[in-house]
C-alpha atoms as a PDB file:
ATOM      1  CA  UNK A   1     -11.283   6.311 -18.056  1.00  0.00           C
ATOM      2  CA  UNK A   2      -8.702   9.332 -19.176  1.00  0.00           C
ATOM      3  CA  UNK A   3      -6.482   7.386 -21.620  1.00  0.00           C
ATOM      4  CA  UNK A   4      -3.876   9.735 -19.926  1.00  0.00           C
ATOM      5  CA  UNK A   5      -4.790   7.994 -16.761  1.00  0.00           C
ATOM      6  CA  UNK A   6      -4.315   4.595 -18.168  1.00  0.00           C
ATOM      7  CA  UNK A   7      -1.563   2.512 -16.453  1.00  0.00           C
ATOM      8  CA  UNK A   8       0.780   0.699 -18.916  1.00  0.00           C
ATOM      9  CA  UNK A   9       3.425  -0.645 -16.266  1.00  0.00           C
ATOM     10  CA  UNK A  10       2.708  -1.118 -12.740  1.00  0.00           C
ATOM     11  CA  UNK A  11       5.039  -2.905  -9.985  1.00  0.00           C
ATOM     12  CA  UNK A  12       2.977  -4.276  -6.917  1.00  0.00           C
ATOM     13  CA  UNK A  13       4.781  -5.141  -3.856  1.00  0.00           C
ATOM     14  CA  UNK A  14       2.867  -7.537  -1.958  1.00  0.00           C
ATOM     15  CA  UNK A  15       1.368  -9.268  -4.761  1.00  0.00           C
ATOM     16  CA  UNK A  16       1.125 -12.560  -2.840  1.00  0.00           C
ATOM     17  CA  UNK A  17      -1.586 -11.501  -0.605  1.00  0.00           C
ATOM     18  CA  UNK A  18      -4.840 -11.261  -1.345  1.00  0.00           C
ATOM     19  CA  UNK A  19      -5.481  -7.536  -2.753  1.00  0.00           C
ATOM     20  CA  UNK A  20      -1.922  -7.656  -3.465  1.00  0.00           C
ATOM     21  CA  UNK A  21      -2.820 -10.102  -5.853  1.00  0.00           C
ATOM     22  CA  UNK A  22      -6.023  -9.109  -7.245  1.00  0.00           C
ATOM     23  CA  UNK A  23      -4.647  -5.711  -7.841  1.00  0.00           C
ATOM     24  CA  UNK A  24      -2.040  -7.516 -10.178  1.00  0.00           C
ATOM     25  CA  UNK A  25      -4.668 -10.179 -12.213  1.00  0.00           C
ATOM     26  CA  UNK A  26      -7.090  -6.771 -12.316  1.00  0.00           C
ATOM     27  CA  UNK A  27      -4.304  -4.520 -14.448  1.00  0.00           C
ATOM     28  CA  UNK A  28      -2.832  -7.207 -16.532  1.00  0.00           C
ATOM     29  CA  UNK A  29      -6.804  -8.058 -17.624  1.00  0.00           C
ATOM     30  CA  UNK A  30      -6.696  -3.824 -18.413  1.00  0.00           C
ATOM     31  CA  UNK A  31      -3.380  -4.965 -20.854  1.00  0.00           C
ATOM     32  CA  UNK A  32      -0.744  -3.250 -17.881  1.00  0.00           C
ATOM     33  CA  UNK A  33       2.835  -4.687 -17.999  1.00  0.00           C
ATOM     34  CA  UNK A  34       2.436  -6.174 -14.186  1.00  0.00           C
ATOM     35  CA  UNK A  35       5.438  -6.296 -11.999  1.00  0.00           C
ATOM     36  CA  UNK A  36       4.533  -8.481  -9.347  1.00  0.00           C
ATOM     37  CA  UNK A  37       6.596  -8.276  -6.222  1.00  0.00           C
ATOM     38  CA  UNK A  38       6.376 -10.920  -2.948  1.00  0.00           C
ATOM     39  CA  UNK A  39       9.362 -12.816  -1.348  1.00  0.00           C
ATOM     40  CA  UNK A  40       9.124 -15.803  -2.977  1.00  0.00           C
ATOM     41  CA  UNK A  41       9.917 -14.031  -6.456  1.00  0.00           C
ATOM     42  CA  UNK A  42       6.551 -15.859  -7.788  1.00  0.00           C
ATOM     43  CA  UNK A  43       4.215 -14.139  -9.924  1.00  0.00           C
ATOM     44  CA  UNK A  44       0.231 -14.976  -8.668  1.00  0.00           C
ATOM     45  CA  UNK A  45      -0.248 -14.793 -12.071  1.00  0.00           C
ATOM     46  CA  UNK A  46       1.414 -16.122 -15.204  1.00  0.00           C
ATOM     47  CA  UNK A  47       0.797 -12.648 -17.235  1.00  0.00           C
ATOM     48  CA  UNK A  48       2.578 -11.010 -14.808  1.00  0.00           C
ATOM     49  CA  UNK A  49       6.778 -10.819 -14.736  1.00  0.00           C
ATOM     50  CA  UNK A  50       7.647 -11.862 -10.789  1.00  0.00           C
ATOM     51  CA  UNK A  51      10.811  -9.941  -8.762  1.00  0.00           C
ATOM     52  CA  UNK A  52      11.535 -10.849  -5.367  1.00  0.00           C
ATOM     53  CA  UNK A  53      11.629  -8.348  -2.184  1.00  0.00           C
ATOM     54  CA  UNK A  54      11.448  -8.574   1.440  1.00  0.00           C
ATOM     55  CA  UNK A  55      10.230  -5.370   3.426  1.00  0.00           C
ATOM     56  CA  UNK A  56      13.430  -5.784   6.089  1.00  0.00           C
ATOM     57  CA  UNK A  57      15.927  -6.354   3.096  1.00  0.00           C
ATOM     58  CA  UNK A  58      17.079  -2.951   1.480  1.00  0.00           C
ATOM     59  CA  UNK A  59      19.598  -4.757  -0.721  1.00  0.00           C
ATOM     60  CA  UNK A  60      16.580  -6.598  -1.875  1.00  0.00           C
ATOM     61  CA  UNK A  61      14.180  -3.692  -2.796  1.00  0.00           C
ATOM     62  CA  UNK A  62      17.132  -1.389  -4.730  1.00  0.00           C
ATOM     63  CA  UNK A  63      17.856  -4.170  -6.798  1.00  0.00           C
ATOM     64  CA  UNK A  64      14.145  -4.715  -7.658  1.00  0.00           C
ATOM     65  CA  UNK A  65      14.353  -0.796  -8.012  1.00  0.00           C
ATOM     66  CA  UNK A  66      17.259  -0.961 -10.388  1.00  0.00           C
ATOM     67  CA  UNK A  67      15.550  -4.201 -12.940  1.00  0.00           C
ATOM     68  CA  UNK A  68      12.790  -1.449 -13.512  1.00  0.00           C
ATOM     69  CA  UNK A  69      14.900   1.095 -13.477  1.00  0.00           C
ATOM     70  CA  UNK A  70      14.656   1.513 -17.386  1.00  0.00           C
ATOM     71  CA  UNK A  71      10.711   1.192 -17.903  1.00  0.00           C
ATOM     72  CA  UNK A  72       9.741   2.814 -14.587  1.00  0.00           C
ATOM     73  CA  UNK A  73       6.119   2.477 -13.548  1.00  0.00           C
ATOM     74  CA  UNK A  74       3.456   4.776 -13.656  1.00  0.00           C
ATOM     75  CA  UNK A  75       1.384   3.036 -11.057  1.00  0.00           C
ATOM     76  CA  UNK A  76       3.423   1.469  -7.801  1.00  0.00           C
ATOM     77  CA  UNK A  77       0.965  -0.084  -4.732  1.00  0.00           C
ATOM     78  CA  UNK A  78       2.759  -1.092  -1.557  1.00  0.00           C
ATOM     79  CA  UNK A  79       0.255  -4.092  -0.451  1.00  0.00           C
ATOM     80  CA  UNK A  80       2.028  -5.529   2.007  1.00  0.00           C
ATOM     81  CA  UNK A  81       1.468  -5.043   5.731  1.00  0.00           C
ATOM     82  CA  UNK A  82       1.017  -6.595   9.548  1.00  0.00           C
ATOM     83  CA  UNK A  83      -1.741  -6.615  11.796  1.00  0.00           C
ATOM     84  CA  UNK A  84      -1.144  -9.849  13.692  1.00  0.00           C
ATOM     85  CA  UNK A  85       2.925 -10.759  13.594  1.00  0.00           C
ATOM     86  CA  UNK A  86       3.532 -14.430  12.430  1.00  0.00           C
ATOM     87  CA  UNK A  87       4.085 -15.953  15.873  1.00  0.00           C
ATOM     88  CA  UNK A  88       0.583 -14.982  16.978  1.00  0.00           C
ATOM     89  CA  UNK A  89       1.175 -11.599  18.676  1.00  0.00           C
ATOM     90  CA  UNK A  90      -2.193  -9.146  18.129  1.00  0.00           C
ATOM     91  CA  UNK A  91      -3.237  -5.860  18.515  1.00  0.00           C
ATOM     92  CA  UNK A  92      -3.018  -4.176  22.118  1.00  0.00           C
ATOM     93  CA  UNK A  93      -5.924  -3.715  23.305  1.00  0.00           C
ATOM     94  CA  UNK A  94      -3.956  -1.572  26.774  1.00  0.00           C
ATOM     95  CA  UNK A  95      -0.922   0.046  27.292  1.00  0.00           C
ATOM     96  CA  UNK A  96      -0.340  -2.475  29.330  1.00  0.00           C
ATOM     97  CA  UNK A  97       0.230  -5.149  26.472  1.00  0.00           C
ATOM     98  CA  UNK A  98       2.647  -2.949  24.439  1.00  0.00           C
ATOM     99  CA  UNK A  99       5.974  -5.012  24.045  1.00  0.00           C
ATOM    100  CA  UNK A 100       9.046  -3.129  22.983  1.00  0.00           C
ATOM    101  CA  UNK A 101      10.318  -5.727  20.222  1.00  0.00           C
ATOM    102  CA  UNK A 102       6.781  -6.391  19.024  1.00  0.00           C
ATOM    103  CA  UNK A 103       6.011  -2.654  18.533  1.00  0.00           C
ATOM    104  CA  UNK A 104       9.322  -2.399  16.532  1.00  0.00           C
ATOM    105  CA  UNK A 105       8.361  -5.188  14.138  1.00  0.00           C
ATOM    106  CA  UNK A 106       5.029  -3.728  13.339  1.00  0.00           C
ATOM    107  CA  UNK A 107       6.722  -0.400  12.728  1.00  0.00           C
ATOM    108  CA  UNK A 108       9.794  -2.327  10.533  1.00  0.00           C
ATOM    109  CA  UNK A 109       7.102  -3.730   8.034  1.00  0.00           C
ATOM    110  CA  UNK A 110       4.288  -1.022   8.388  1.00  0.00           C
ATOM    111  CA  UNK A 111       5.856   1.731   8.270  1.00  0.00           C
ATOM    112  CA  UNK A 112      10.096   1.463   7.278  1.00  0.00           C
ATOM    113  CA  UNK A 113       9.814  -1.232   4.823  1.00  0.00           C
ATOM    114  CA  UNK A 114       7.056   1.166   2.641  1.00  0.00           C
ATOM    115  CA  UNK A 115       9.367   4.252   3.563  1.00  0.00           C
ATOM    116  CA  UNK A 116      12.690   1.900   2.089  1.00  0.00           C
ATOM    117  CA  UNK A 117      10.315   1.375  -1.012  1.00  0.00           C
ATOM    118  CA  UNK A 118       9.875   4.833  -1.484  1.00  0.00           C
ATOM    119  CA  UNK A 119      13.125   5.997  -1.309  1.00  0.00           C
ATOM    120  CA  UNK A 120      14.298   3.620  -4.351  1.00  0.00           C
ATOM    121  CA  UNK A 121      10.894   4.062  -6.555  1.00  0.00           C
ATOM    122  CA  UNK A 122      10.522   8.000  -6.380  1.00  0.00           C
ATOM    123  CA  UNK A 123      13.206   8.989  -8.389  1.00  0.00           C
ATOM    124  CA  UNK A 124      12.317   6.340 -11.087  1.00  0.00           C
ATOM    125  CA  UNK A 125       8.907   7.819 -11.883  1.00  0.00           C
ATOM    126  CA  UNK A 126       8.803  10.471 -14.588  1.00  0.00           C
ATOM    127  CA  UNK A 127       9.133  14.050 -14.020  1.00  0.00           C
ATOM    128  CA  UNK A 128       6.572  14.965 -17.252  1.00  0.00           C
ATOM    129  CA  UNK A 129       4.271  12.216 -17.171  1.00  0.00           C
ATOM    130  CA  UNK A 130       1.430  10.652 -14.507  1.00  0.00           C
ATOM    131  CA  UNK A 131       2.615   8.585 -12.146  1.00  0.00           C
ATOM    132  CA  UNK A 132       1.363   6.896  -8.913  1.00  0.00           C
ATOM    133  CA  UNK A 133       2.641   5.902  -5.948  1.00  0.00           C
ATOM    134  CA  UNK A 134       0.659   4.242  -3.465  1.00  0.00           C
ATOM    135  CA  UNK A 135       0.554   2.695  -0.053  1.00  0.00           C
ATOM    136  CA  UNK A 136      -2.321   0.822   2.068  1.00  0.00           C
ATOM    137  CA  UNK A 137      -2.777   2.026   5.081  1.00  0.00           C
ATOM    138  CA  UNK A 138      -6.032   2.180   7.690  1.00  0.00           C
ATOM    139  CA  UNK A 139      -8.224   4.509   8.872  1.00  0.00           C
ATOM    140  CA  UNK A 140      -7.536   3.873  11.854  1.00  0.00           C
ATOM    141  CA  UNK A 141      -4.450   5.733  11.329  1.00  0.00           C
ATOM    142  CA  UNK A 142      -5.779   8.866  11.545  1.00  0.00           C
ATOM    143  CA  UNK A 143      -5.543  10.617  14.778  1.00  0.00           C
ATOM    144  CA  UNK A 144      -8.733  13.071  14.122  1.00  0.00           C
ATOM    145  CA  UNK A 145     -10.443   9.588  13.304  1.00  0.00           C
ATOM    146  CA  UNK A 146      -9.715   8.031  16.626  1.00  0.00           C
ATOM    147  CA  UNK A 147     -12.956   6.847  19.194  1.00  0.00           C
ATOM    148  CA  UNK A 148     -11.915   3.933  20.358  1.00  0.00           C
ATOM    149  CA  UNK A 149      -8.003   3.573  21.394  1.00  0.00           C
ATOM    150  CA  UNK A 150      -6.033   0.565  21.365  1.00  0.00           C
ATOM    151  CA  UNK A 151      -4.328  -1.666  18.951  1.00  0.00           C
ATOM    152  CA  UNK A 152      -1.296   1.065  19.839  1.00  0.00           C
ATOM    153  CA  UNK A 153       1.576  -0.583  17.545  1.00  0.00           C
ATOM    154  CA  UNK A 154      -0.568  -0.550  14.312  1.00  0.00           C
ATOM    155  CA  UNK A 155      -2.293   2.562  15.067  1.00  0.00           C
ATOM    156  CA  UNK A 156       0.749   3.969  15.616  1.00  0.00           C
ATOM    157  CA  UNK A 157       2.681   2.475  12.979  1.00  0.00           C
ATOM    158  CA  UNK A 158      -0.028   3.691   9.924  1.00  0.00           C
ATOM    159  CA  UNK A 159      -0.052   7.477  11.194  1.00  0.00           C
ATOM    160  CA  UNK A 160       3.398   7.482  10.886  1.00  0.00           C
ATOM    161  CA  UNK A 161       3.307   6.128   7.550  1.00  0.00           C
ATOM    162  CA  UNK A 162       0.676   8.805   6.737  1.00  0.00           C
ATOM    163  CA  UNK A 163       2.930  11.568   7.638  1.00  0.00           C
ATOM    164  CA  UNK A 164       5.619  10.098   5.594  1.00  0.00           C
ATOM    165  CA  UNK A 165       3.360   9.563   2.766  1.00  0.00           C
ATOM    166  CA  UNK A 166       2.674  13.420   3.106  1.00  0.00           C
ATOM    167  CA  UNK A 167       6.232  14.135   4.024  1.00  0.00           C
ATOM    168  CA  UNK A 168       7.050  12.474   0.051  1.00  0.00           C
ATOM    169  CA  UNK A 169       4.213  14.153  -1.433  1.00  0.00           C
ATOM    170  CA  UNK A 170       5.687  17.857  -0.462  1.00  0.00           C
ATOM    171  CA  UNK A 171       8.928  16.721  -1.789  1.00  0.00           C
ATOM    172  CA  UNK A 172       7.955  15.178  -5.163  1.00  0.00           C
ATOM    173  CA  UNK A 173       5.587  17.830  -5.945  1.00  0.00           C
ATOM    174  CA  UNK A 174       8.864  19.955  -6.548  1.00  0.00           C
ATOM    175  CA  UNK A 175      10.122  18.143  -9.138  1.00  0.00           C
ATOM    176  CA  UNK A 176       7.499  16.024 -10.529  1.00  0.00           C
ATOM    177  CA  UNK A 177       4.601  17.857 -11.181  1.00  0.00           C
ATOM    178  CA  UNK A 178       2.298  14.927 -12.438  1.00  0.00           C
ATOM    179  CA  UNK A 179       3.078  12.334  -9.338  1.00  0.00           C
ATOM    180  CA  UNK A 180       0.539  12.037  -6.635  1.00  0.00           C
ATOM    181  CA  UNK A 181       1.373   9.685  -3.663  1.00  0.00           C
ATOM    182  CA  UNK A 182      -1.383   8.691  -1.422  1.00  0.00           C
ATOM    183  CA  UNK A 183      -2.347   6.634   0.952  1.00  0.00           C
ATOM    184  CA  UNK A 184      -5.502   4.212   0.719  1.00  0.00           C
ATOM    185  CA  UNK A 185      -7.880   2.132   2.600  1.00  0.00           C
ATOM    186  CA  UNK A 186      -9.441  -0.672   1.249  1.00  0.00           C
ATOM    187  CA  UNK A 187     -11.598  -1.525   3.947  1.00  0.00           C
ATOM    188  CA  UNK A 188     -12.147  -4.716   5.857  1.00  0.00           C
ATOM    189  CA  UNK A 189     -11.202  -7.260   2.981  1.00  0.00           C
ATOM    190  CA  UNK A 190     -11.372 -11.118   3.601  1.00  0.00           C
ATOM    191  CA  UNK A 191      -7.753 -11.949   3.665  1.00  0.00           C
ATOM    192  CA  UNK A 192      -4.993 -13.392   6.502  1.00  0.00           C
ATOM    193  CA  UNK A 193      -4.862 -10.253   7.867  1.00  0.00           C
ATOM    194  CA  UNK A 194      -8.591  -9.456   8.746  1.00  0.00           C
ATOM    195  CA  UNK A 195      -9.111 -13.325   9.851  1.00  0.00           C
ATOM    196  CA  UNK A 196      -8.970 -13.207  13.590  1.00  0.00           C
ATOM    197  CA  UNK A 197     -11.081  -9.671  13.551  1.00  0.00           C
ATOM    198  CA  UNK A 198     -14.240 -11.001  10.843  1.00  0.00           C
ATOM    199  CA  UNK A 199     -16.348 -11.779  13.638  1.00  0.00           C
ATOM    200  CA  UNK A 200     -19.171  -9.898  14.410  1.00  0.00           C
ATOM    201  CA  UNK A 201     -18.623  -7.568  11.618  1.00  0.00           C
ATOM    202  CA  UNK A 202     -22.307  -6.201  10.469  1.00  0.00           C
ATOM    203  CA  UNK A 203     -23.371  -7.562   6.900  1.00  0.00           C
ATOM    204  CA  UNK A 204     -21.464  -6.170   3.673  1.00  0.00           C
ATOM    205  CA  UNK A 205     -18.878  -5.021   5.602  1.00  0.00           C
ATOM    206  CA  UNK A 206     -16.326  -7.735   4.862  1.00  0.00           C
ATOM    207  CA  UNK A 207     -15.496  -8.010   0.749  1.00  0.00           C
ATOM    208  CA  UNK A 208     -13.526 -10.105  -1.133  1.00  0.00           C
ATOM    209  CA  UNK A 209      -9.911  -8.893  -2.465  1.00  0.00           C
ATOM    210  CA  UNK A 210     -10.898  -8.680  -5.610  1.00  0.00           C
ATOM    211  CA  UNK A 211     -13.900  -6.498  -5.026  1.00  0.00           C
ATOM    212  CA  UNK A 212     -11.199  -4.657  -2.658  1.00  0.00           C
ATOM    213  CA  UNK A 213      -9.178  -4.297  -5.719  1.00  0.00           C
ATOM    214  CA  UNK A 214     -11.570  -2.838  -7.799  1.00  0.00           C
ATOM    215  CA  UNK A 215     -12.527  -0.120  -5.454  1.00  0.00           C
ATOM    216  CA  UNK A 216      -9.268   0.940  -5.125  1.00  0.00           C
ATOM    217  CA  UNK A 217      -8.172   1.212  -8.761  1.00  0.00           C
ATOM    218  CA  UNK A 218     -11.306   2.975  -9.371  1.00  0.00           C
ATOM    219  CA  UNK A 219     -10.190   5.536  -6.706  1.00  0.00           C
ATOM    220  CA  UNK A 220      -6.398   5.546  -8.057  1.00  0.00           C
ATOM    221  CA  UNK A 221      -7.772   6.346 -12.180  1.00  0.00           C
ATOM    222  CA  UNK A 222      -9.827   9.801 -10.554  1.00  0.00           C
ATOM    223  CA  UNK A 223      -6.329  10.890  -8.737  1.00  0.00           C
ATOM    224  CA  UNK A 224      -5.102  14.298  -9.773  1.00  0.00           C
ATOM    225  CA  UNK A 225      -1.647  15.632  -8.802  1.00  0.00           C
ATOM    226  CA  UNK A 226      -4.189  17.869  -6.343  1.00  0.00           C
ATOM    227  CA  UNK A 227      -4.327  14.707  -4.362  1.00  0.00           C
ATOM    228  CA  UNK A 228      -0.990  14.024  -3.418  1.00  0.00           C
ATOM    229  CA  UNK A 229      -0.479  13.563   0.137  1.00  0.00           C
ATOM    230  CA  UNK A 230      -3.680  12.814   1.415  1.00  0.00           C
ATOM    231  CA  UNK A 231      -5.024   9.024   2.499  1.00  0.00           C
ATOM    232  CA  UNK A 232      -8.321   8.022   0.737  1.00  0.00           C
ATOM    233  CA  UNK A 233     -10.888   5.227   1.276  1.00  0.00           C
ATOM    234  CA  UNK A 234     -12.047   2.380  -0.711  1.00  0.00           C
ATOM    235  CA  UNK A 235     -14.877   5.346  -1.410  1.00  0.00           C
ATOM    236  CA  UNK A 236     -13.071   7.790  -2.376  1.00  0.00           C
ATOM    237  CA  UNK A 237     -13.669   9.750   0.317  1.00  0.00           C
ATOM    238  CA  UNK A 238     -10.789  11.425   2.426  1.00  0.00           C
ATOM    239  CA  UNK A 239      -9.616  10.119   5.688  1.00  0.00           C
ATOM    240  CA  UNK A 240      -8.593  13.331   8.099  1.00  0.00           C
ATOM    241  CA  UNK A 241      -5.241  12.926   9.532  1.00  0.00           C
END
């Protein structure tokens, strides 16, 4: 890899889930100073400096914003996300399903909490020097991409974070000139969130988090500046929007 390319500090919210997690034990084996974010405050890993942050708590994220606020990071993930909600509530698979306080708690963690991330990590990165910002998302989030319908609240809630993962993209690009921010999909990884949905999946399909991991840091040290804006899989490959 590019020594430029090399990440030397890199924050992970989310680190408590299973790429999350990975992604933080991966960079601190490469010798990165690993920020690991979840809302307990507790590092997965004892190389790695714990903060705490909660997606719906603003106050939460600036301050986490502000403690790195003097050694900035050059690589940020946004791991955390919801497919299922915690009191059972799944994917719609008709209109008919969609429930109005449901939909805006997928939204509120899919797509705000990321956006609230954003808005207090951007300015930290360097205006000279690589930097990336990125965010999980799903193909099924792209609308070009869509076949089958259903699952409207997550669907939903990943194509708008796609378009706001453009929309910061355009507006970085004028002052930092070396920042890409992208969106990636790791695939169907074996964690909480793919659980109820493993079954019946064809052979290979499903891969551990820290395989998961290492396909996606593999696609985040090829990243050029060229990049920004655009929502890649665990391949490489681009996702259309």
């Amino acid at each position: 890899m590019d020594s430029e390319k090399a990440v030397r500090r890199a924050a992970i919210f989310g680190a408590s889930g299973g790429i999350g997690g990975a992604l933080a034990a991966i960079l601190a084996d490469r010798g990165a100073k690993v920020l690991a974010g979840s809302r307990s405050g507790i590092a997965p890993d004892e190389r790695c400096r714990g903060f705490r942050f909660d997606l719906t708590d603003e106050n939460s994220i600036a301050a986490a914003a502000a403690d790195m606020a003097d050694e900035p990071p050059d690589l940020t993930v946004i791991a955390s996300g919801v497919l299922t909600l915690s009191d059972g509530t799944g994917p719609e698979r008709s209109f008919r399903q969609i429930d109005a306080q449901a939909m805006e708690e997928v939204f509120r963690l899919n797509t705000v909490g990321p956006a609230i991330v954003a808005k207090h990590i951007l300015p930290l990165l360097s205006r000279s020097e690589r930097s990336v910002f990125a965010i999980l998302s799903a193909r099924v989030g792209s609308i070009t991409d869509n076949g089958l319908g259903g699952w409207h609240s997550y669907r939903s809630s990943k194509a708008a974070l796609n378009m706001l993962i453009r929309n910061f993209a355009i507006e970085l690009s004028r002052t930092h000139k070396s920042a890409i921010v992208v969106g990636l999909h790791p695939g169907t990884v074996d964690t909480v969130l793919s659980t109820p949905f493993q079954s019946n999946l064809p052979e290979g399909q499903l891969v551990s988090p820290a395989i998961a991991a290492t396909n996606l840091l593999a696609v985040i040290d090829e990243l050029e500046p060229s990049d920004s804006g655009k929502i890649f899989d665990w391949k490489g490959e681009q996702i259309p929007a």
